[in-house]
Structure formats: structure tokens, C-alpha cells
PDB file of N, CA and C in Angstrom:
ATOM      1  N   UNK A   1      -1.192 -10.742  11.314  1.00  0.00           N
ATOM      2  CA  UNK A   1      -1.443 -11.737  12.330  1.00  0.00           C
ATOM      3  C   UNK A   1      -2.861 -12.295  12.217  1.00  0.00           C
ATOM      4  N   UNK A   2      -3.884 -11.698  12.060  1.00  0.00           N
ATOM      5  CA  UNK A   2      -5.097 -11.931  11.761  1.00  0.00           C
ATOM      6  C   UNK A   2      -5.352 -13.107  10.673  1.00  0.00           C
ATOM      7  N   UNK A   3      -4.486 -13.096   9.712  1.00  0.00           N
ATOM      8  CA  UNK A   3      -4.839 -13.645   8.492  1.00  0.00           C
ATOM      9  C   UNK A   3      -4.285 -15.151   8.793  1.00  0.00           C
ATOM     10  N   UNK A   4      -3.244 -15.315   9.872  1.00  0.00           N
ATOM     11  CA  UNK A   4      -2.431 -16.119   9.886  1.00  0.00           C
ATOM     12  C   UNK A   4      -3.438 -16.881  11.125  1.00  0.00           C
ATOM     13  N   UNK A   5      -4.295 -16.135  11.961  1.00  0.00           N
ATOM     14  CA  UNK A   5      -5.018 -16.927  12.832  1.00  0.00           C
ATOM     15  C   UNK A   5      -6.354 -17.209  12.315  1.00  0.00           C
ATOM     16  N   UNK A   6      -6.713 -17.233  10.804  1.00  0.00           N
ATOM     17  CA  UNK A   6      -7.261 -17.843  10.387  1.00  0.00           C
ATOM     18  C   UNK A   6      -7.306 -18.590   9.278  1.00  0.00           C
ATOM     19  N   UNK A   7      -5.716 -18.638   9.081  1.00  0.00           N
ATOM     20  CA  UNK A   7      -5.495 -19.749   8.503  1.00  0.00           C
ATOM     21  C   UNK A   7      -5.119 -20.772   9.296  1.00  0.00           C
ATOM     22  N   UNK A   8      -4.879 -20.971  10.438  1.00  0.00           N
ATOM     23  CA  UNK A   8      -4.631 -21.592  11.565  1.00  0.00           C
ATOM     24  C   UNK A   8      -5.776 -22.568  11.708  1.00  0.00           C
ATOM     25  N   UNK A   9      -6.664 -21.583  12.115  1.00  0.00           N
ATOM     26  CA  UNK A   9      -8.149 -22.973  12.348  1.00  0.00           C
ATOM     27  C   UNK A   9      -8.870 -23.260  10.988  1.00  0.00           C
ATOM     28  N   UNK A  10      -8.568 -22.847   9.662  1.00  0.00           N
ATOM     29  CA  UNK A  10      -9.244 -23.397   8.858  1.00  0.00           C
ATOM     30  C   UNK A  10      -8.492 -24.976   8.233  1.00  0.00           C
ATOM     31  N   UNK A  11      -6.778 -24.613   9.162  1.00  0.00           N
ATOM     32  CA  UNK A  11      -5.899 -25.656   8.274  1.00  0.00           C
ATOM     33  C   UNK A  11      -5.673 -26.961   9.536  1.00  0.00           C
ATOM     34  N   UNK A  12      -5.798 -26.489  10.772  1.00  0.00           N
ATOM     35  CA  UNK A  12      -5.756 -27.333  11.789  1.00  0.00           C
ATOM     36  C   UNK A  12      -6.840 -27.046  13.002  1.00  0.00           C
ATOM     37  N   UNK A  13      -8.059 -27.442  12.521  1.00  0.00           N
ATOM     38  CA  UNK A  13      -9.223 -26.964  13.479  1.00  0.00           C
ATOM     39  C   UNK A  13      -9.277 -28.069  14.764  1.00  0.00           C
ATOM     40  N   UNK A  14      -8.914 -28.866  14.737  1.00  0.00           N
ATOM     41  CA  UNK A  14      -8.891 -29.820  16.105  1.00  0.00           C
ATOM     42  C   UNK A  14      -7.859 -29.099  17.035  1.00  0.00           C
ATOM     43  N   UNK A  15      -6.754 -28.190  16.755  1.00  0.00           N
ATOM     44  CA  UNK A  15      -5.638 -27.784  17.263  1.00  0.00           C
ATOM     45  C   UNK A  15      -6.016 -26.407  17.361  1.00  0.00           C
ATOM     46  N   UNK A  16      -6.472 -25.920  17.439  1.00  0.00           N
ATOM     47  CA  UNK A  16      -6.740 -24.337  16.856  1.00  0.00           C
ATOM     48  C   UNK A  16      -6.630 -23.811  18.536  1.00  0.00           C
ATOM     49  N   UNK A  17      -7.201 -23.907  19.554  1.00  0.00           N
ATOM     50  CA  UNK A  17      -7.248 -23.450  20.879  1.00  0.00           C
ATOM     51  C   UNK A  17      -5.552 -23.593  21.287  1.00  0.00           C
ATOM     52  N   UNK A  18      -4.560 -24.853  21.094  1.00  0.00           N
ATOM     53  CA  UNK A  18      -3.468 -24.952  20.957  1.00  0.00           C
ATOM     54  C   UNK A  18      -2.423 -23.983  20.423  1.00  0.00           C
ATOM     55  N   UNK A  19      -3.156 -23.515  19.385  1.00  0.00           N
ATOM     56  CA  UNK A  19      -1.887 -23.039  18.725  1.00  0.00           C
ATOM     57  C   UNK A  19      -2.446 -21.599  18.674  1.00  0.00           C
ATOM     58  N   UNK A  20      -3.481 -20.932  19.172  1.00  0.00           N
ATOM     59  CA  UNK A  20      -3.860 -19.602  19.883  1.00  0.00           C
ATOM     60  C   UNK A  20      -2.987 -19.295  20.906  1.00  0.00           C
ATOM     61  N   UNK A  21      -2.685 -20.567  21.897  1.00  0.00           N
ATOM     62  CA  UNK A  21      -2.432 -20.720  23.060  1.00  0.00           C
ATOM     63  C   UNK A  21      -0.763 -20.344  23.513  1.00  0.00           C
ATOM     64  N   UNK A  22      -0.423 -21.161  22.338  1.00  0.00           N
ATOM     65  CA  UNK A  22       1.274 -21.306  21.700  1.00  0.00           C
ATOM     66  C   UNK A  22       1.470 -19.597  21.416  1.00  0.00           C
ATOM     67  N   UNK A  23       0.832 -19.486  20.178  1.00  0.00           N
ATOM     68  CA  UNK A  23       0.874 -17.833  19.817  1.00  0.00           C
ATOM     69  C   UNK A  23       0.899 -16.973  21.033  1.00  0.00           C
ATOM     70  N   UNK A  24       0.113 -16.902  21.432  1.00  0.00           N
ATOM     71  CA  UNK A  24       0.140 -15.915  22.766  1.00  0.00           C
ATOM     72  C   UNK A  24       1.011 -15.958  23.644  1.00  0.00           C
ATOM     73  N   UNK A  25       1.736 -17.234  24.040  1.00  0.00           N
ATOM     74  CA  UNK A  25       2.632 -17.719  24.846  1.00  0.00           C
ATOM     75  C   UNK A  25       3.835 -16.936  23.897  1.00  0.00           C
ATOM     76  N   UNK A  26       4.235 -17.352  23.155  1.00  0.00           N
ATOM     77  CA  UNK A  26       5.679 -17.149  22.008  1.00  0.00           C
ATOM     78  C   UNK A  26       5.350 -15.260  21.847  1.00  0.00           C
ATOM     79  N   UNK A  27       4.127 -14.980  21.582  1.00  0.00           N
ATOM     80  CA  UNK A  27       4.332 -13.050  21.765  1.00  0.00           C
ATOM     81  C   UNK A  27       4.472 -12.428  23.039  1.00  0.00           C
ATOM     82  N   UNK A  28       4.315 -13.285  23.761  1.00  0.00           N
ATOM     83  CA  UNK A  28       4.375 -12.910  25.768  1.00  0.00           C
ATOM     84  C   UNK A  28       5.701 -12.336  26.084  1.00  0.00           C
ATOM     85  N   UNK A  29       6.400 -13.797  25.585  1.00  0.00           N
ATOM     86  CA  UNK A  29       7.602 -13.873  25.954  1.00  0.00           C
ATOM     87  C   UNK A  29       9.135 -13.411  25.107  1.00  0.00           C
ATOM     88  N   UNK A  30       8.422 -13.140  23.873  1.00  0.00           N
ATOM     89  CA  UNK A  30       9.675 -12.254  23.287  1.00  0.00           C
ATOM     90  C   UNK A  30       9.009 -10.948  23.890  1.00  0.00           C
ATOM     91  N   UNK A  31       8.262 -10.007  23.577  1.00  0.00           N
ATOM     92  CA  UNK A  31       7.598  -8.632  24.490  1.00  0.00           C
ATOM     93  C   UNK A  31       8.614  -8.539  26.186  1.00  0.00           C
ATOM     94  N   UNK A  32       8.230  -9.652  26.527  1.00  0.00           N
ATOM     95  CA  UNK A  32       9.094  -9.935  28.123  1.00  0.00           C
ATOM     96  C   UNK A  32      10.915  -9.655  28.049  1.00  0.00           C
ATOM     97  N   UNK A  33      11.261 -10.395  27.198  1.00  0.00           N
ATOM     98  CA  UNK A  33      12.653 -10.370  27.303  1.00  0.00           C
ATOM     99  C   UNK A  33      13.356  -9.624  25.887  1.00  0.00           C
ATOM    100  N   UNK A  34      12.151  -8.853  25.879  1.00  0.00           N
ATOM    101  CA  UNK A  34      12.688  -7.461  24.581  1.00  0.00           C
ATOM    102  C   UNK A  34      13.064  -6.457  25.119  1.00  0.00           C
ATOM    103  N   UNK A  35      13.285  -6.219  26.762  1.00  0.00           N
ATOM    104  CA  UNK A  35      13.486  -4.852  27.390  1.00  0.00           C
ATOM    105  C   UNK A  35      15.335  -5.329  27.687  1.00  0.00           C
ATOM    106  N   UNK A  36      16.105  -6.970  27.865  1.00  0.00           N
ATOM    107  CA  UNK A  36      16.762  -7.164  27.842  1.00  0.00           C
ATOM    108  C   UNK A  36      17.831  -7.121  26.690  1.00  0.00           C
ATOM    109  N   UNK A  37      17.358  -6.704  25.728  1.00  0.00           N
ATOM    110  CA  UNK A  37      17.843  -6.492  23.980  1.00  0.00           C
ATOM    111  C   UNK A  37      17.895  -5.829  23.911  1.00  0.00           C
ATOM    112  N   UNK A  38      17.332  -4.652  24.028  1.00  0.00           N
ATOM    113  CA  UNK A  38      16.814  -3.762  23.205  1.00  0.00           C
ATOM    114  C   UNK A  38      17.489  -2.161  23.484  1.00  0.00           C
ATOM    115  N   UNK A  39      17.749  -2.164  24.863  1.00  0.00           N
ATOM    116  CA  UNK A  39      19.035  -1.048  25.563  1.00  0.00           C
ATOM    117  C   UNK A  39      20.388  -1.769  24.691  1.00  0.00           C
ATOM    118  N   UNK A  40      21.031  -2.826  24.948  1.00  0.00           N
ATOM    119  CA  UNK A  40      22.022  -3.115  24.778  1.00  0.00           C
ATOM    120  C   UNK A  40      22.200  -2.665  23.062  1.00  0.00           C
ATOM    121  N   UNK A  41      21.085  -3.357  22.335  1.00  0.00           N
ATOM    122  CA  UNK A  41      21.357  -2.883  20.744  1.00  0.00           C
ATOM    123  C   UNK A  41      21.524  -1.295  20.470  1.00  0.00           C
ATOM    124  N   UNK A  42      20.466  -0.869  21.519  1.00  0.00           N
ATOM    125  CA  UNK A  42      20.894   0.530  20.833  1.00  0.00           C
ATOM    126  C   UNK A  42      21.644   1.062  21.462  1.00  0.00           C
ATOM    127  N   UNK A  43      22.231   0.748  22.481  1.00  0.00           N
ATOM    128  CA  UNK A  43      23.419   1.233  23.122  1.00  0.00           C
ATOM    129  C   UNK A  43      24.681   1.602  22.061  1.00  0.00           C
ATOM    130  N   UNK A  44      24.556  -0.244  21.446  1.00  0.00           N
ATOM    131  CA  UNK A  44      26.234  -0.738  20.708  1.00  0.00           C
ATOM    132  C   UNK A  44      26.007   0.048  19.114  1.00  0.00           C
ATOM    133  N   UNK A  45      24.680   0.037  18.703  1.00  0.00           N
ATOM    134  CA  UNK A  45      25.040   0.302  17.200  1.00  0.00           C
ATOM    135  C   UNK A  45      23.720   1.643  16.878  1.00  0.00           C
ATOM    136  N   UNK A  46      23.665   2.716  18.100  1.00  0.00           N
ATOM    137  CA  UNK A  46      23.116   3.838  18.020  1.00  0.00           C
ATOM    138  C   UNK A  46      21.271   3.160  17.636  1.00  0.00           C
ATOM    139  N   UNK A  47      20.754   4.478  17.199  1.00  0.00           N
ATOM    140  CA  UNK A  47      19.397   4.631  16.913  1.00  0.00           C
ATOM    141  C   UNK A  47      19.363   4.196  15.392  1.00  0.00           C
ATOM    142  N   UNK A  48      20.167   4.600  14.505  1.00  0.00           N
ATOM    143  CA  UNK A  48      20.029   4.381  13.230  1.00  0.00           C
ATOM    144  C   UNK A  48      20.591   2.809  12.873  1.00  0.00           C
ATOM    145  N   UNK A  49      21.279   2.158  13.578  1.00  0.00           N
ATOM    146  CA  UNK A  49      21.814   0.881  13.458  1.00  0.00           C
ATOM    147  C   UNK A  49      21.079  -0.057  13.946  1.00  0.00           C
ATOM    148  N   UNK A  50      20.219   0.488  14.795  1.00  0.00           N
ATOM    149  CA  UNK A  50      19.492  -0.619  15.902  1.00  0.00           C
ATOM    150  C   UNK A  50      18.096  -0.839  15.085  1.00  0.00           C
ATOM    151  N   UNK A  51      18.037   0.280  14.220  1.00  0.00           N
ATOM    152  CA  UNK A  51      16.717   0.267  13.625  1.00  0.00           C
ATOM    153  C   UNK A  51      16.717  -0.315  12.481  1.00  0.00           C
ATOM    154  N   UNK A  52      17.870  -0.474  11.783  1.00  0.00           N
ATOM    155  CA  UNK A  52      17.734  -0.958  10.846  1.00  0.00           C
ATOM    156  C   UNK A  52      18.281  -2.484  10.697  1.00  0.00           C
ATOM    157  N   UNK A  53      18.594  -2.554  11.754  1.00  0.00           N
ATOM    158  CA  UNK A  53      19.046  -3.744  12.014  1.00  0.00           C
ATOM    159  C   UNK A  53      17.795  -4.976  12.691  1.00  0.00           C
ATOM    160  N   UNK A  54      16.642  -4.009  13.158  1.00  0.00           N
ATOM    161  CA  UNK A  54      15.149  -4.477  13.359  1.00  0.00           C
ATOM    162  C   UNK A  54      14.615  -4.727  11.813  1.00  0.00           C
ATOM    163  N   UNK A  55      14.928  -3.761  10.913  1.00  0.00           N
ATOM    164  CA  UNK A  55      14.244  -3.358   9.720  1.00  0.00           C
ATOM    165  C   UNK A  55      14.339  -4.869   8.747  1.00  0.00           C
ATOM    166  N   UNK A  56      15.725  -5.022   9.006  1.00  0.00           N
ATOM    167  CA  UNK A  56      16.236  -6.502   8.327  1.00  0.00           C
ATOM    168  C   UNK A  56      15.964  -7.301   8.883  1.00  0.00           C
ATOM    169  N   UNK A  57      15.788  -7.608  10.043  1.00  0.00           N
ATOM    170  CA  UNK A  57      14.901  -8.526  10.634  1.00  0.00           C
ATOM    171  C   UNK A  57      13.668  -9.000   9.828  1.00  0.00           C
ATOM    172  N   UNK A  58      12.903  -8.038   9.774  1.00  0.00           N
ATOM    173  CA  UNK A  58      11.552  -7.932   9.525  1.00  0.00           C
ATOM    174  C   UNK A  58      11.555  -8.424   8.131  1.00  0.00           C
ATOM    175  N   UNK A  59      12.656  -7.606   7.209  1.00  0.00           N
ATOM    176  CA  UNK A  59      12.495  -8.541   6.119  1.00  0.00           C
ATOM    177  C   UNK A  59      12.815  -9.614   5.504  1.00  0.00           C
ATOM    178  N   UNK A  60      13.631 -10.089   6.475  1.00  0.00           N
ATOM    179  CA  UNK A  60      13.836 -11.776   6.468  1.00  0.00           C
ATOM    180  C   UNK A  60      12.417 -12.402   6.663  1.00  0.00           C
ATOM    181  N   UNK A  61      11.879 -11.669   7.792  1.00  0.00           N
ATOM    182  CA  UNK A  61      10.877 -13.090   8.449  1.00  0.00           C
ATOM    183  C   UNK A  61       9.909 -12.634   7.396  1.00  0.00           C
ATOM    184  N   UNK A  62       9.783 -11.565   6.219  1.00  0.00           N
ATOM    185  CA  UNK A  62       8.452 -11.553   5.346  1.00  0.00           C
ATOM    186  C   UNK A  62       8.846 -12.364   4.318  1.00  0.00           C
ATOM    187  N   UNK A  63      10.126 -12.439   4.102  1.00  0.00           N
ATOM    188  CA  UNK A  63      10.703 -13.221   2.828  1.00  0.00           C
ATOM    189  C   UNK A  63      10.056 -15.342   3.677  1.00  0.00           C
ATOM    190  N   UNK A  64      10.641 -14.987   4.545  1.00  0.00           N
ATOM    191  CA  UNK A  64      10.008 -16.808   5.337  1.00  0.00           C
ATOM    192  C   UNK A  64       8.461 -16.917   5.217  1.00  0.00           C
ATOM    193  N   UNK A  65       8.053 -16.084   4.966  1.00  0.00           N
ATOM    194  CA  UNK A  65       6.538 -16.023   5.171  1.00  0.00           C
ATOM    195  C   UNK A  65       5.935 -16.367   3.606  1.00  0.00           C
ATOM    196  N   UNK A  66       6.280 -15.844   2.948  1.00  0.00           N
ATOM    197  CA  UNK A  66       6.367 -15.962   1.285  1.00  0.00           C
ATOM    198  C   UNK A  66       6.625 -17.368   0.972  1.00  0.00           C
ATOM    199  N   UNK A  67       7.409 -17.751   1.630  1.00  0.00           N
ATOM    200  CA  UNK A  67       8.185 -18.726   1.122  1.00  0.00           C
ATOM    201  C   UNK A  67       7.257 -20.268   1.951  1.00  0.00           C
ATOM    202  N   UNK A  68       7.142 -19.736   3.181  1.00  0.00           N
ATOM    203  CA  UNK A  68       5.529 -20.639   3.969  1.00  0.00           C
ATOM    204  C   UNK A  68       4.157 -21.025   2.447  1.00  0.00           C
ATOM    205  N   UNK A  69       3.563 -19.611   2.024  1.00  0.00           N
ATOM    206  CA  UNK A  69       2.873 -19.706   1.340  1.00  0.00           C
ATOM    207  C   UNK A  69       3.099 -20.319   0.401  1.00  0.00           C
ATOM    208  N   UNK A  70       4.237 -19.990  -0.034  1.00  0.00           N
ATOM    209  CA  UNK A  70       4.659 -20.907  -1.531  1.00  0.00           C
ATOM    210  C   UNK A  70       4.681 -22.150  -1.656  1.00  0.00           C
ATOM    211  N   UNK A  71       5.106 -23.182  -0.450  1.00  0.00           N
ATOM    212  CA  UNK A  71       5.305 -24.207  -0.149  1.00  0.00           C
ATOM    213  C   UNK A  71       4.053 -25.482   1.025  1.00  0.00           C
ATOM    214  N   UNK A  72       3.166 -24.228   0.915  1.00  0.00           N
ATOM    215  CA  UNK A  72       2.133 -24.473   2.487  1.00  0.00           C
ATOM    216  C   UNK A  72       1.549 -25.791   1.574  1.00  0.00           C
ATOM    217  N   UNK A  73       0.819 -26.252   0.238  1.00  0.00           N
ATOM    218  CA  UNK A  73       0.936 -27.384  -0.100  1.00  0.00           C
ATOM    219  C   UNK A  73       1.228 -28.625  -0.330  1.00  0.00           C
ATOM    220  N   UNK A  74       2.703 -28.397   0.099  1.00  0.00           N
ATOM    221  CA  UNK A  74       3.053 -29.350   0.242  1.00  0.00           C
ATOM    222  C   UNK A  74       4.098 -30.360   1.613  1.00  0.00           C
ATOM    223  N   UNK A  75       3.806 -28.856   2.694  1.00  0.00           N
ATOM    224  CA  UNK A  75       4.286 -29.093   4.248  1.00  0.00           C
ATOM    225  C   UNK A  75       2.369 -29.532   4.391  1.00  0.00           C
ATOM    226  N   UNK A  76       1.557 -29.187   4.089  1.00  0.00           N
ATOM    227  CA  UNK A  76       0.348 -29.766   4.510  1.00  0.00           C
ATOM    228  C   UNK A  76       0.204 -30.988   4.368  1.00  0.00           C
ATOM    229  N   UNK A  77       0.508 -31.389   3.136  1.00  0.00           N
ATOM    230  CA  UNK A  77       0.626 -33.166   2.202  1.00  0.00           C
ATOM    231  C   UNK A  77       1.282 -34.086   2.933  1.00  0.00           C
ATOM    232  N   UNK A  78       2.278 -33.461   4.056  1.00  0.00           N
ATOM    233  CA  UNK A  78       3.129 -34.179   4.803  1.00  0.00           C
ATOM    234  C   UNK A  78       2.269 -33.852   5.971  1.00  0.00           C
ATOM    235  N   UNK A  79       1.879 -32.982   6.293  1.00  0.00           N
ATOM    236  CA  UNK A  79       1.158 -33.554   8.090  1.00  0.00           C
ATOM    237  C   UNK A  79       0.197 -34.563   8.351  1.00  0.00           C
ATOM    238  N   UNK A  80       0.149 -35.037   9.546  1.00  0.00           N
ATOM    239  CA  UNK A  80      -0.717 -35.905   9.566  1.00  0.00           C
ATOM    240  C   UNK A  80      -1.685 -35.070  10.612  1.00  0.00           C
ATOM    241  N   UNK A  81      -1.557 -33.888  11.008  1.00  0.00           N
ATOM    242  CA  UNK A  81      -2.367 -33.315  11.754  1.00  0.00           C
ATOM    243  C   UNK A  81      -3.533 -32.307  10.848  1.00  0.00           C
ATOM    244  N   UNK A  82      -3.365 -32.201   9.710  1.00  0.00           N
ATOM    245  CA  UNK A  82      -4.187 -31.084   8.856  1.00  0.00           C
ATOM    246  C   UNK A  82      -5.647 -31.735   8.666  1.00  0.00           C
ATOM    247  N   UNK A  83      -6.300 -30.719   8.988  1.00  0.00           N
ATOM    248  CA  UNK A  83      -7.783 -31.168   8.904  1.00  0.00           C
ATOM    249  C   UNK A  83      -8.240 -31.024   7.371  1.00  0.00           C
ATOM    250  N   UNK A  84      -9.458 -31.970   7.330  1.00  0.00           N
ATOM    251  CA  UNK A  84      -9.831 -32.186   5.657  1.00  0.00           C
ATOM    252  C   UNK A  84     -10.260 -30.746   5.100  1.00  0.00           C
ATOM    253  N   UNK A  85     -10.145 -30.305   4.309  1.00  0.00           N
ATOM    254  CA  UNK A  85     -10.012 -29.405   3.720  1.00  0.00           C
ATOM    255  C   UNK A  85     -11.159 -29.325   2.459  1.00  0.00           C
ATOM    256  N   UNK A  86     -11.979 -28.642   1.820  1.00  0.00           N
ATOM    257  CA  UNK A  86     -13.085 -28.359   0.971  1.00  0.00           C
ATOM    258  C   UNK A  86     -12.462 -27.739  -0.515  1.00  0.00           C
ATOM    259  N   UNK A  87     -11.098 -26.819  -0.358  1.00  0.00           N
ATOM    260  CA  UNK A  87     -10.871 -26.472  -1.410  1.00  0.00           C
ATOM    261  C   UNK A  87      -8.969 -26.415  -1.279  1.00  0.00           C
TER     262      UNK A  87
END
């Protein structure tokens, strides 16, 4: 998370208080309505199902993340919000 909130204001520094703001908001509120999930999953598919069924989660969203980096050149080339950049 760290790395990602500073790539945040080095890639959109006019927006940067925004999208701190967003972040915090979007981790609030899954945390909030994770106590509504989270009985029911492990209710239906035990401790070992529920966990690994988090586990795959997780490695989807690292595979999306990879795939952010791989491509962050050229979703930047298309914004019109990215601040000028040095390197």
C-alpha cells in the first residue's frame, strides 16, 4: 500500500489529497461490511474453504496489479489528469 501511495502523488500530484481520501473511504467501507461476509463464507464452505477462497482472491488482485504496472504507460498516455513527469 505504501508504494502505491506514492506512486499516487508522484503520478497525479494535483489529485493526491483526493485519492488519499478515496483510499481511505474504499478501505473503511469494505472493513465495515466485511463482518456481513465473512460469518456467512465460513459458515457455507468451513475454515479451509473460506480461506482459500480469500487466498484466490488475493491472487487475482496481485496478478491485476502486475498487469497495472505492465501497462501503467500507456493508461498514463491516455489521461489527461497525469502530472508532468521528469523520468
Amino acid at each position: 500500500m505504501n508504494s502505491q501511495f506514492a506512486y499516487f502523488t508522484n503520478i497525479y500530484p494535483n489529485y493526491a489529497a483526493s485519492l488519499f481520501a478515496a483510499n481511505a473511504a474504499a478501505r473503511s467501507f469494505l472493513a465495515d461490511g466485511a463482518f456481513l461476509f465473512t460469518r456467512p463464507l465460513f459458515k457455507s464452505l468451513d475454515v479451509n474453504g473460506g480461506v482459500s477462497l480469500s487466498a484466490g482472491v488475493m491472487c487475482v488482485c496481485s496478478v491485476h496489479l502486475f498487469g497495472l504496472y505492465r501497462y501503467s504507460p500507456v493508461l498514463r498516455a491516455k489521461s489527461r489528469f497525469v502530472g508532468l513527469m521528469t523520468h
